[in-house]
Protein backbone atom coordinates (compact mmCIF):
# COMPACT_ATOMS: atom_id res chain seq x y z
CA UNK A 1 124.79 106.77 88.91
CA UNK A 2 122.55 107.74 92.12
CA UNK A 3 120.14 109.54 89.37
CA UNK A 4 119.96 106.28 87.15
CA UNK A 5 119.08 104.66 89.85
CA UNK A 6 116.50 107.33 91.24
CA UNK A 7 114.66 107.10 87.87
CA UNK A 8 114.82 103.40 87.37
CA UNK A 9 113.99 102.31 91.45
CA UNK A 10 109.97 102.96 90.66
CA UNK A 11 109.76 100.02 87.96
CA UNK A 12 112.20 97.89 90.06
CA UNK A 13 110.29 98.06 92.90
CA UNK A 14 106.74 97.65 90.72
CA UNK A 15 108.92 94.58 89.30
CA UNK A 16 110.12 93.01 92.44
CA UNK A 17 106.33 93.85 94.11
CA UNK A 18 104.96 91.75 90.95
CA UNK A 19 107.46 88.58 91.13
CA UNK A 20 106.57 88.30 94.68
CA UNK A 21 103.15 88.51 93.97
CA UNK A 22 103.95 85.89 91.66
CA UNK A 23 105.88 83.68 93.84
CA UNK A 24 104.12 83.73 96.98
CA UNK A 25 101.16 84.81 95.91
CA UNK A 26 98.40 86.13 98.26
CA UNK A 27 98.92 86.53 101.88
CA UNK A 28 96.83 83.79 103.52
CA UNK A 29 96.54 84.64 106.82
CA UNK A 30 96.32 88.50 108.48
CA UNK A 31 96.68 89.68 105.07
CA UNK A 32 96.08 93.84 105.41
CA UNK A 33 93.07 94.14 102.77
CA UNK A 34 91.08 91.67 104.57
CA UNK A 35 92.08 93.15 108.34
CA UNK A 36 91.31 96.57 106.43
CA UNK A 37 87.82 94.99 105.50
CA UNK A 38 86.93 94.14 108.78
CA UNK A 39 87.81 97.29 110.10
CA UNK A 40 85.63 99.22 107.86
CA UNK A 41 83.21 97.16 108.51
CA UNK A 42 82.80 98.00 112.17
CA UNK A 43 83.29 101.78 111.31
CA UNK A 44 80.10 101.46 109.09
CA UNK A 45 78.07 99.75 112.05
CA UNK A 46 78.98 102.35 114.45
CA UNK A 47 78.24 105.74 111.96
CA UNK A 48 75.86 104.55 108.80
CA UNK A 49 72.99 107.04 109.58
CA UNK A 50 72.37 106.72 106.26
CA UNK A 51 73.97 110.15 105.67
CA UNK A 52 76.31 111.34 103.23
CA UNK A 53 78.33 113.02 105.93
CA UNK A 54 78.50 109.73 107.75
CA UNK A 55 79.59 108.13 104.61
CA UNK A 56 82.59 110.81 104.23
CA UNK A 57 83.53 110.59 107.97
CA UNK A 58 83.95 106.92 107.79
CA UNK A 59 85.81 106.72 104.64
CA UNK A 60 87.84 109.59 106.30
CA UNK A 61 88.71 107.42 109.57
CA UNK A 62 88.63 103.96 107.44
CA UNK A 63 91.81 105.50 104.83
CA UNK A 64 93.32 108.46 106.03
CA UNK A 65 95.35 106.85 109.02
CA UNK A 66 96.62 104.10 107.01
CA UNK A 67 97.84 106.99 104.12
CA UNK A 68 98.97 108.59 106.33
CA UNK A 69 101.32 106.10 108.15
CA UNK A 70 102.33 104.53 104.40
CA UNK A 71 103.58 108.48 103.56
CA UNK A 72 105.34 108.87 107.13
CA UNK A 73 107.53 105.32 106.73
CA UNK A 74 107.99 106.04 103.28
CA UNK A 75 111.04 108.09 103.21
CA UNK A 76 112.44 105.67 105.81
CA UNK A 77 113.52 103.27 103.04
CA UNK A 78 111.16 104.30 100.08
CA UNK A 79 112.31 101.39 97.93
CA UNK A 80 111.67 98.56 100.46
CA UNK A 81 108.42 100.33 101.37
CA UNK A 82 107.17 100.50 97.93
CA UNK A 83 107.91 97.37 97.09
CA UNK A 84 106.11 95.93 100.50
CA UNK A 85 102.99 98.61 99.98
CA UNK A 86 102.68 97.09 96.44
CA UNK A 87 102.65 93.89 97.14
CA UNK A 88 99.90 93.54 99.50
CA UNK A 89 98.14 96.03 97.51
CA UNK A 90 98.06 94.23 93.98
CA UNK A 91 96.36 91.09 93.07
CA UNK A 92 97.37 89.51 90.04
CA UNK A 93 98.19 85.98 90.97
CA UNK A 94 95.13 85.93 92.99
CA UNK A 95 92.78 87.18 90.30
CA UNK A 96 94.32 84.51 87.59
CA UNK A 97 93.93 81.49 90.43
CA UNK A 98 90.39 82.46 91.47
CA UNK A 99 89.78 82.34 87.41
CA UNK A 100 90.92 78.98 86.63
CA UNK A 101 89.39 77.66 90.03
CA UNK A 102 86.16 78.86 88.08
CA UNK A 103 87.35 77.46 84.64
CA UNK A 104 88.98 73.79 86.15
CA UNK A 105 85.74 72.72 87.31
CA UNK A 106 83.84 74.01 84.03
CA UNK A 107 86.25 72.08 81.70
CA UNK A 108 85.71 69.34 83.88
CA UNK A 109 81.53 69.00 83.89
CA UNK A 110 81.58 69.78 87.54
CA UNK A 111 78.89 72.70 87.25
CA UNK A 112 78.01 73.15 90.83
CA UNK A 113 81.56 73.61 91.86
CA UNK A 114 82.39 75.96 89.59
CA UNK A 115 79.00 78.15 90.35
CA UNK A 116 80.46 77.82 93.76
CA UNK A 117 83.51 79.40 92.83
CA UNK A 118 82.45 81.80 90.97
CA UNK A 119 80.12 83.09 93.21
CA UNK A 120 83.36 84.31 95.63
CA UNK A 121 84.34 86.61 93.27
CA UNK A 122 81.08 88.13 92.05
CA UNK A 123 77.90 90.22 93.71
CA UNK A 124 75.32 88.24 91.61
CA UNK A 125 73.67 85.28 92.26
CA UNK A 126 74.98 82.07 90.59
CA UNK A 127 73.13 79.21 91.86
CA UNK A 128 70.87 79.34 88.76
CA UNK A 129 73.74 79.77 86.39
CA UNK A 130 74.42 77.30 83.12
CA UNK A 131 77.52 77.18 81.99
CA UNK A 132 77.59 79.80 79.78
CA UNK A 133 76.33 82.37 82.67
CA UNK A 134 79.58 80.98 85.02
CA UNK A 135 81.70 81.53 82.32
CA UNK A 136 80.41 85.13 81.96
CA UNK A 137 80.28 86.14 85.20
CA UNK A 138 83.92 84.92 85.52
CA UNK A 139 85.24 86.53 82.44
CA UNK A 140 83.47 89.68 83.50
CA UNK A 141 85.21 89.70 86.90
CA UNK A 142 88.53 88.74 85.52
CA UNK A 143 88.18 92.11 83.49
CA UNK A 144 87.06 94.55 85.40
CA UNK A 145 89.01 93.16 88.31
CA UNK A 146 92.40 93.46 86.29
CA UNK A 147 91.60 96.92 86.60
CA UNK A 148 90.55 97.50 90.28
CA UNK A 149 93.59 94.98 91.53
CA UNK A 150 96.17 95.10 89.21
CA UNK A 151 96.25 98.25 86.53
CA UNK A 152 94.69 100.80 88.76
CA UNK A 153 96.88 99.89 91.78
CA UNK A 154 100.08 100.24 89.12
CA UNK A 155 99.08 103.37 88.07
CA UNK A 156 98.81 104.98 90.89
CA UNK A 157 102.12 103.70 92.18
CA UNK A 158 103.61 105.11 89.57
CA UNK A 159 102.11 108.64 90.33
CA UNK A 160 102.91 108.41 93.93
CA UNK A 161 104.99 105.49 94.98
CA UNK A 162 103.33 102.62 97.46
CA UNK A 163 101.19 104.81 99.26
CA UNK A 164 99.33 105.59 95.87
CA UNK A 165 99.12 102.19 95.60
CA UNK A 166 97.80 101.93 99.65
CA UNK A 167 95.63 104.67 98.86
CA UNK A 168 93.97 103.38 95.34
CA UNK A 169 92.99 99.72 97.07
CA UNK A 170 91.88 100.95 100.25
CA UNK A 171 89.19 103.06 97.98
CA UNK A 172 88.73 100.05 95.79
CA UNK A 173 87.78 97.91 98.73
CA UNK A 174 85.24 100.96 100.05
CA UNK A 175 83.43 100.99 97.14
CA UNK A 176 83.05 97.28 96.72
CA UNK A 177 81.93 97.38 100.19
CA UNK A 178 79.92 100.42 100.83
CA UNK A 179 79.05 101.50 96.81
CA UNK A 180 75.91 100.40 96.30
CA UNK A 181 72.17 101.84 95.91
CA UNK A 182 70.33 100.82 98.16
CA UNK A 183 68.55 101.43 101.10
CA UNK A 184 71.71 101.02 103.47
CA UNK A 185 74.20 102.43 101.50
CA UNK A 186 72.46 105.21 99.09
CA UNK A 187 73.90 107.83 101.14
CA UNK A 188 76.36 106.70 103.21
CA UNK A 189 78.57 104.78 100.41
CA UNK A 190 78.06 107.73 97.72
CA UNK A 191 81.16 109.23 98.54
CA UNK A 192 83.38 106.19 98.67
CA UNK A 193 81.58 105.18 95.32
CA UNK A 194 82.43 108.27 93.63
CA UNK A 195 85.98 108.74 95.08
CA UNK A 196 86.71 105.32 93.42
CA UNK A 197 85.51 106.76 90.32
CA UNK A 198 87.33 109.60 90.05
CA UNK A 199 90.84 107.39 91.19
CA UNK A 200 89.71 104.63 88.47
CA UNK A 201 89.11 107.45 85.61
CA UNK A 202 92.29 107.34 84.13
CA UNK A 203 93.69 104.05 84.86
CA UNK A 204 90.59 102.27 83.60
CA UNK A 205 90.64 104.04 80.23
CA UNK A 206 94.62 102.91 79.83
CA UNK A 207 93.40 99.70 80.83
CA UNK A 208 90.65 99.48 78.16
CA UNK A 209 93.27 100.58 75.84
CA UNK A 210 95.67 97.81 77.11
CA UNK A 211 93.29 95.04 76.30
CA UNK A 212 92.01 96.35 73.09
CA UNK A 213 96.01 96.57 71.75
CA UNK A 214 96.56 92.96 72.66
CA UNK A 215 93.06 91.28 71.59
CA UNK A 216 91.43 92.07 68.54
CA UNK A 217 92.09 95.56 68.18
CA UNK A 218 89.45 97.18 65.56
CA UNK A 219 86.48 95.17 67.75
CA UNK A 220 87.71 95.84 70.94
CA UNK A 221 87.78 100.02 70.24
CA UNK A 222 84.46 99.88 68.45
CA UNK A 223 82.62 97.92 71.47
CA UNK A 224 84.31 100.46 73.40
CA UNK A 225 83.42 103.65 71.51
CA UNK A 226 79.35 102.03 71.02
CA UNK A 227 78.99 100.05 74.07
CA UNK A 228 80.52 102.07 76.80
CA UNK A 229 78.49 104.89 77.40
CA UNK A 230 75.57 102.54 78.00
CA UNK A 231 76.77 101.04 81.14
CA UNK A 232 75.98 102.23 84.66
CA UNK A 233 79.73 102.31 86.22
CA UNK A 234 81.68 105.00 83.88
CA UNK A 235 84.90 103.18 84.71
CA UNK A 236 84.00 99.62 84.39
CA UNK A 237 82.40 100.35 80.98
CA UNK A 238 85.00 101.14 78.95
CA UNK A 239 86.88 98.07 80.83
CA UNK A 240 85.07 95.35 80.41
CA UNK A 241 83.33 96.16 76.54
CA UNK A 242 86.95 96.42 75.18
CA UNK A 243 87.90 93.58 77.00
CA UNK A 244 85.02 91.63 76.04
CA UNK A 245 85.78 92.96 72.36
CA UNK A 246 89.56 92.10 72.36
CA UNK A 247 88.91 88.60 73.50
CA UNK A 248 85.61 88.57 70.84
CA UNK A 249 82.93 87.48 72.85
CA UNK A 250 79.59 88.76 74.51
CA UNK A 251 78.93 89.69 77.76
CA UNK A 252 76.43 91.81 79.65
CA UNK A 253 72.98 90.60 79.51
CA UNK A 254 70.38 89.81 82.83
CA UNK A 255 71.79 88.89 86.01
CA UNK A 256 70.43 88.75 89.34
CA UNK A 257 71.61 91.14 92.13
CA UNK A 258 70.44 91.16 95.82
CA UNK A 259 67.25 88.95 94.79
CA UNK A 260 66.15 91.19 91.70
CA UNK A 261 67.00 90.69 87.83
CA UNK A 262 69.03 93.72 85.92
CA UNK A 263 69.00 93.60 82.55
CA UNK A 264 72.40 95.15 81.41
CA UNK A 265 73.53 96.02 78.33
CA UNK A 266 75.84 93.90 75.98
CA UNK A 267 79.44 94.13 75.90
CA UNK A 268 81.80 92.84 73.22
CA UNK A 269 80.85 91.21 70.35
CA UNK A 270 80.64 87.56 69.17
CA UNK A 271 79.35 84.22 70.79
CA UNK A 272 78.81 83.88 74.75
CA UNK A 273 81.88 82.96 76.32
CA UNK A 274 82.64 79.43 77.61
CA UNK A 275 85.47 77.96 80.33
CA UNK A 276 87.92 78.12 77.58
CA UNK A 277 87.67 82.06 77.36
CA UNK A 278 88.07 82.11 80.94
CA UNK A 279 91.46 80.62 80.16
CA UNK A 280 92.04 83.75 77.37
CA UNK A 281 91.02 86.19 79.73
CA UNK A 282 93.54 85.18 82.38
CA UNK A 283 96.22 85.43 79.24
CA UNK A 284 95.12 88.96 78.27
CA UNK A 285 95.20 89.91 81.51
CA UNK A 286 99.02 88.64 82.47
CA UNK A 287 99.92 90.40 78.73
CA UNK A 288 98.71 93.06 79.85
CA UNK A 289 100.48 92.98 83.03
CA UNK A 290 103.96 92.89 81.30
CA UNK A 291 103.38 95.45 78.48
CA UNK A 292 102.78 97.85 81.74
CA UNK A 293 105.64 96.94 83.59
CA UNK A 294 107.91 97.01 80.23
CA UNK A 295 106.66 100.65 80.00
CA UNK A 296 107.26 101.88 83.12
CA UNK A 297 110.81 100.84 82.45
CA UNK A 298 110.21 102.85 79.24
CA UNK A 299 109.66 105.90 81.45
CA UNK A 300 112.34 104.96 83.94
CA UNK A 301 115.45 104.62 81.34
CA UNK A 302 114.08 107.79 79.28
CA UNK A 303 114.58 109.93 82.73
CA UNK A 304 117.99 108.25 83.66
C-alpha cells in the first residue's frame, strides 16, 4: 500500500498543485516569482560588469539558495512541499486570464485596451498594433508561455519533485530578465540564457508534440519539421510553429523590439489569427494541460 502510494503521490501532488492553481489562481500579493524578480534585480545592479563571470555569479547567488532551501524542507513533508513548490511555480490560470483579458477587449472593438493588455505579457511594442498584430502577439505568448509556465515547470517536477519545479522557473524568470543581446546583457545574461535552454530542451519538444496531437496534427508536425530551425530561440521554435500549425494559423512576421523592427520568420500555416484564436489557443493550451497530468498518472499506476 505505502509503495502505491509512493508511485502515485508525484501526480497527486502535480494534481492538487494544478486545482489550486485553478481555484485561487495567482498569488496577488508577495507572491515568490515576483519577490524573486526583484531580488535579481538588485543582484544585477550590484555585479553586471558586463562579464560573463558576473552573469554566472549572479545567477549562482539569485537560484542556488532558494534550491537549495526547496531540497533541505523537502524531505520534511515531500508531498505538502511539492504540492506548495508547484503551485507558486506554475501558471496556468494566469496565462489563460491574461489571454482573454487580451481577447475580451478585441471581441469587443475596444483596440486600445486590448494593446494595453497585451503589451503586459509581451517584450514588443504594441502601441502601433491592428488587430490582427494584438491577436498575434497574444497567441504567440499564450504558446510559448504554456511552455515556460506550465509544461516545462511539470516536467521538471516530475524529474525531481517541487524543487525541479523551483529550480526550472527561477531560470525561466532569469532569462526573461537578463537573456537578451544587447549592450547590458550580452555577457552578463548569456549564461542564464543558455541554462534556460538547455532546462527547456526537452520539455519544449514534448510540448510541441502536445499541441501538434491535439490541433491539426499533419500541419502542426510539418510547420514544425520546416519552420523550426529558422527561428532564433531553439526551444521556442519548435513551440510556437507547431502550435501555430495545430491551431492553423500564421504567426511570426515584423515586430518591433526595444525601438527597432525584426523581421522573423513565419510560423504555422493559414490566415493571421484574430481574438477568436486567442480563445482556441487558451483551449489547446488547458487540453494540453490535462493530457499531461492524465499521463503522469499513466506513469504513476504503471510503477504501483
Amino acid at each position: 500500500m505505502t509503495q502505491g502510494f509512493d508511485a502515485l503521490a508525484m501526480p497527486l501532488a502535480a494534481l492538487s498543485a494544478v486545482l489550486l492553481d485553478r481555484l485561487l489562481g495567482e498569488v496577488s500579493h508577495f507572491h515568490p516569482l515576483v519577490g524573486f524578480g526583484n531580488l535579481a534585480s538588485a543582484i544585477e545592479k550590484r555585479l553586471n560588469r558586463r562579464s560573463l563571470a558576473g552573469g554566472v555569479l549572479a545567477w549562482l547567488l539569485a537560484v542556488g539558495p532558494w534550491v537549495a532551501l526547496a531540497f533541505w524542507l523537502r524531505p520534511l513533508a515531500p508531498f505538502a512541499v511539492d504540492i506548495v513548490l508547484l503551485y507558486f511555480a506554475i501558471g496556468a490560470q494566469s496565462l489563460c486570464e491574461h489571454a482573454e483579458a487580451i481577447a475580451k477587449p478585441l471581441r469587443e472593438g475596444r483596440l486600445d485596451e486590448a494593446r494595453q493588455r497585451v503589451g503586459w505579457i509581451v517584450s514588443r511594442e504594441t502601441a502601433a498594433l491592428d488587430e490582427s498584430g494584438v491577436a498575434k502577439a497574444g497567441v504567440e505568448s499564450v504558446l510559448e508561455n504554456g511552455n515556460d509556465a506550465i509544461f516545462g515547470t511539470l516536467f521538471w517536477f516530475a524529474l525531481l519533485g517541487g524543487p525541479g519545479a523551483a529550480l526550472f522557473r527561477l531560470a525561466n524568470t532569469l532569462d526573461a530578465m537578463w537573456g537578451y543581446r544587447t549592450e547590458r546583457f550580452n555577457l552578463f545574461g548569456r549564461f542564464a540564457a543558455r541554462f534556460d535552454d538547455a532546462l527547456n530542451f526537452i520539455p519544449a519538444r514534448l510540448t510541441a508534440l502536445t499541441y501538434a496531437l491535439l490541433g491539426q496534427t499533419r500541419n502542426a508536425l510539418a510547420c514544425w519539421r520546416a519552420q523550426a530551425p529558422g527561428w532564433d530561440s531553439p526551444n521556442a521554435g519548435p513551440v510556437m510553429s507547431a502550435g501555430a500549425g495545430s491551431l492553423g494559423v500564421l504567426l511570426g512576421g515584423a515586430a518591433i523590439y526595444h525601438g527597432q523592427e525584426e523581421i522573423r520568420p513565419p510560423l504555422g500555416a493559414g490566415p493571421a489569427p484574430v481574438a477568436a484564436d486567442l480563445g482556441r489557443a487558451i483551449s489547446l493550451i488547458q487540453r494540453s494541460l490535462w493530457l499531461w497530468l492524465a499521463v503522469l498518472f499513466v506513469i504513476g499506476f504503471a510503477h504501483a
